[in-house]
C-alpha atoms as a PDB file:
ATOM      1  CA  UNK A   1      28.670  -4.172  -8.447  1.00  0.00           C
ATOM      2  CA  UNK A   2      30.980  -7.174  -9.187  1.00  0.00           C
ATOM      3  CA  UNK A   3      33.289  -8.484  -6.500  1.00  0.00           C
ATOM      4  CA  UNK A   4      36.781  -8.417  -6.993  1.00  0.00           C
ATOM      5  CA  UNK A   5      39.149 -10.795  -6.493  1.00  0.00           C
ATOM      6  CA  UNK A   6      43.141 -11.181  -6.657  1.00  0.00           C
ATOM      7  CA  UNK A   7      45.485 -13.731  -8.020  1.00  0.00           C
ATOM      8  CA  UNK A   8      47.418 -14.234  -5.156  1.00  0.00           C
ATOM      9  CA  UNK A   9      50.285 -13.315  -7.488  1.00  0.00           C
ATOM     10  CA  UNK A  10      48.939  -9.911  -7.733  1.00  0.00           C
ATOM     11  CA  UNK A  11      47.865  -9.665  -4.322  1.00  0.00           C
ATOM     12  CA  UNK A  12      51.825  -9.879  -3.962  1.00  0.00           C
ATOM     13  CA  UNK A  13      52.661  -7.394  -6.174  1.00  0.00           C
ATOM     14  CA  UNK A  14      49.974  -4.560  -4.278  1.00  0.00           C
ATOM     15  CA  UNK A  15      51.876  -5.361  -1.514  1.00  0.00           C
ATOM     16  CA  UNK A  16      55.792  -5.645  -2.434  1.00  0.00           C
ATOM     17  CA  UNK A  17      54.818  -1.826  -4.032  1.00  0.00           C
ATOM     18  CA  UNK A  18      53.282  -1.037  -1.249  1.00  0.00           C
ATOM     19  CA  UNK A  19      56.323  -1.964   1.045  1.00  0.00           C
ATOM     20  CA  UNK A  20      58.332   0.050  -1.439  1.00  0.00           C
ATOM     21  CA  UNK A  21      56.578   3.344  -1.216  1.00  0.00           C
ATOM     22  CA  UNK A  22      56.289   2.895   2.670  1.00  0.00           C
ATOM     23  CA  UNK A  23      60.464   2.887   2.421  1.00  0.00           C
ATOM     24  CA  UNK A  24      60.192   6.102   1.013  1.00  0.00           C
ATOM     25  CA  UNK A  25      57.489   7.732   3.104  1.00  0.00           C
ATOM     26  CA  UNK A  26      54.578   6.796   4.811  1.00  0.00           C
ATOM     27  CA  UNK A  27      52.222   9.066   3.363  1.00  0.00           C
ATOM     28  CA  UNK A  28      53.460   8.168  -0.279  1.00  0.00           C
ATOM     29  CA  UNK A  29      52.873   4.441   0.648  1.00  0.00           C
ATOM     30  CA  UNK A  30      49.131   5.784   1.817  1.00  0.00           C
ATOM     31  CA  UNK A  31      48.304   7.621  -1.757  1.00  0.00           C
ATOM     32  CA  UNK A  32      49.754   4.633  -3.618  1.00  0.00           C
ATOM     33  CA  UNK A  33      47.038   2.392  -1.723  1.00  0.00           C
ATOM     34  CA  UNK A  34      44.649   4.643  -1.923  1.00  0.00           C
ATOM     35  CA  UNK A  35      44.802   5.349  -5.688  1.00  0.00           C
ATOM     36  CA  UNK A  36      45.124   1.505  -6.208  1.00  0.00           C
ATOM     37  CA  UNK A  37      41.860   1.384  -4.299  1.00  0.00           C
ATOM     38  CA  UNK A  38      40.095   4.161  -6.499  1.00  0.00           C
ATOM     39  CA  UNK A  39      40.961   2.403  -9.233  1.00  0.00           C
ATOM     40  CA  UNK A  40      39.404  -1.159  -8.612  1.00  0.00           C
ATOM     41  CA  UNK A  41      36.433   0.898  -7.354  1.00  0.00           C
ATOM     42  CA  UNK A  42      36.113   2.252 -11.110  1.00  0.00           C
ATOM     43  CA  UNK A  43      36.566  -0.962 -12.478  1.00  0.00           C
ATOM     44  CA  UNK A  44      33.803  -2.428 -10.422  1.00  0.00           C
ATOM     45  CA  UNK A  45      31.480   0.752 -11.145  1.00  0.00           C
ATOM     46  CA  UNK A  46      32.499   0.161 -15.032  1.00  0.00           C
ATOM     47  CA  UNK A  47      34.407  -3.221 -15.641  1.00  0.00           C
ATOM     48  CA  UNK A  48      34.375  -3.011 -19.333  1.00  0.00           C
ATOM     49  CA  UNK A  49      34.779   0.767 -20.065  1.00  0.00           C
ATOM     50  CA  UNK A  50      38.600  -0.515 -20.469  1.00  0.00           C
ATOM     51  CA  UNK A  51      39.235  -1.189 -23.898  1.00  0.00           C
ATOM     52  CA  UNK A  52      40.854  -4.775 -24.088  1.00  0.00           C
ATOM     53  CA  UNK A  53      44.180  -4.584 -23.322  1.00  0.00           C
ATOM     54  CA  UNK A  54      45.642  -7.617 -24.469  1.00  0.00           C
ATOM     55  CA  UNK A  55      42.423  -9.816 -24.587  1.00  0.00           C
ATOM     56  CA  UNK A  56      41.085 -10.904 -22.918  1.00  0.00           C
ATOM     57  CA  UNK A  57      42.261  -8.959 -20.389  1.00  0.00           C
ATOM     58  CA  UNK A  58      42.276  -5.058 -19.628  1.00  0.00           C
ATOM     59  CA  UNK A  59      43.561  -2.282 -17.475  1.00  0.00           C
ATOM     60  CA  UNK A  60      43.141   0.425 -15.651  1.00  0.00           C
ATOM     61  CA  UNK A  61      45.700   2.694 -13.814  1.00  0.00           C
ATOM     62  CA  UNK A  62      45.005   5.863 -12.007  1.00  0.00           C
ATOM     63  CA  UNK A  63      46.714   9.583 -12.339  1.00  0.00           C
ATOM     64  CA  UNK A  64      50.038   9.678 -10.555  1.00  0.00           C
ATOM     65  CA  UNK A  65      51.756   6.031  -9.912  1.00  0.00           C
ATOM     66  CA  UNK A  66      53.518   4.575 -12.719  1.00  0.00           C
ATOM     67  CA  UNK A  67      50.865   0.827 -12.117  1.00  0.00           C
ATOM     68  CA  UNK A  68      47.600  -0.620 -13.452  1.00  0.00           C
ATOM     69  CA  UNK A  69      45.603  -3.315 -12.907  1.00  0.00           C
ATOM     70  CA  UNK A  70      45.469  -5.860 -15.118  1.00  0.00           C
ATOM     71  CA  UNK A  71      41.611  -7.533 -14.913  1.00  0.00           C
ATOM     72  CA  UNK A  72      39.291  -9.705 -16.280  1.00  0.00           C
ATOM     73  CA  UNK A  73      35.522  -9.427 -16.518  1.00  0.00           C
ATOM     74  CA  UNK A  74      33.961 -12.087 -15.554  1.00  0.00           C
ATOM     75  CA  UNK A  75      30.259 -13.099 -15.213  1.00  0.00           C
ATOM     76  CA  UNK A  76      30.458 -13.134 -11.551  1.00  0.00           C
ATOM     77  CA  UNK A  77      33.473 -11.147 -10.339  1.00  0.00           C
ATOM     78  CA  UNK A  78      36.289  -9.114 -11.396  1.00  0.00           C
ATOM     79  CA  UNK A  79      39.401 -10.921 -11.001  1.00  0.00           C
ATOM     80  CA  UNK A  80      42.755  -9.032 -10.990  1.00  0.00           C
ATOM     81  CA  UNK A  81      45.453 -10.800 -12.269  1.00  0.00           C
ATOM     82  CA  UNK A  82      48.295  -8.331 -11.786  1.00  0.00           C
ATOM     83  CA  UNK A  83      49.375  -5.471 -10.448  1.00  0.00           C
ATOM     84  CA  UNK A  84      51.918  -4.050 -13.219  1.00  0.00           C
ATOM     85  CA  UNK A  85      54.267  -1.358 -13.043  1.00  0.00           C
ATOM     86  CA  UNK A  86      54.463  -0.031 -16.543  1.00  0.00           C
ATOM     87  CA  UNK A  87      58.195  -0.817 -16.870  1.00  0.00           C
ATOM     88  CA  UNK A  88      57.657  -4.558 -16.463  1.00  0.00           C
ATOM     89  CA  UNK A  89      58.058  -6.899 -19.575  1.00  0.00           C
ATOM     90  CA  UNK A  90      54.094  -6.950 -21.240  1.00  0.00           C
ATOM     91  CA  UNK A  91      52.087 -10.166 -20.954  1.00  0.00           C
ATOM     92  CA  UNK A  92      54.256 -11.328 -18.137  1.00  0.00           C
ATOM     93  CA  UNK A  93      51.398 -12.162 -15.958  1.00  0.00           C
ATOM     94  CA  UNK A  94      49.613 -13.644 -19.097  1.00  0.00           C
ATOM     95  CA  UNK A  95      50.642 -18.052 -17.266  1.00  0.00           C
ATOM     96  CA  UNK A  96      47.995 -16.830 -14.779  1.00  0.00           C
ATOM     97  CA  UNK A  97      44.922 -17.192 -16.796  1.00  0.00           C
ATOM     98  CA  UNK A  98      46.021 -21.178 -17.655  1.00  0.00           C
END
């Protein structure tokens, strides 16, 4: 398997939602991470079983939080270059890749 790496924009954003759900309750704040983490292990199992998304990037979100990860497949790694709740404004994170 690929490693994974974050823009350190989207390293950010895990953790501002992070620090949101752990307002609410601790042990929401613990699915979030852990559902965040189930997902990048899928994407490393499978990077491109993702259609594109808005090449050439895609995502990948899991079951219950309203966030995916936005990713690239590279050669050597998987680099995530956001973490996007599915309200935010599309292609947003799209200055990253320049």
């Amino acid at each position: 398997m690929k490693p994974v790496t974050f823009h350190p924009e989207a390293r950010l954003e895990l953790t501002a939602a992070g620090r949101y759900y752990t307002q609410r309750s601790l042990t929401v704040a613990q699915r979030f991470y852990g559902e965040m983490d189930e997902v990048v292990a899928e994407i490393r199992a499978r990077p491109i079983l993702r259609r594109m998304f808005d090449p050439p990037a895609r995502r990948h979100s899991g079951p219950v939080f309203p966030y995916c990860i936005i990713y690239l497949d590279r050669s050597d790694s998987i680099w995530v270059v956001a973490v996007m709740h599915f309200k935010q404004e599309p292609g947003y994170w799209r200055t990253r890749l320049g």
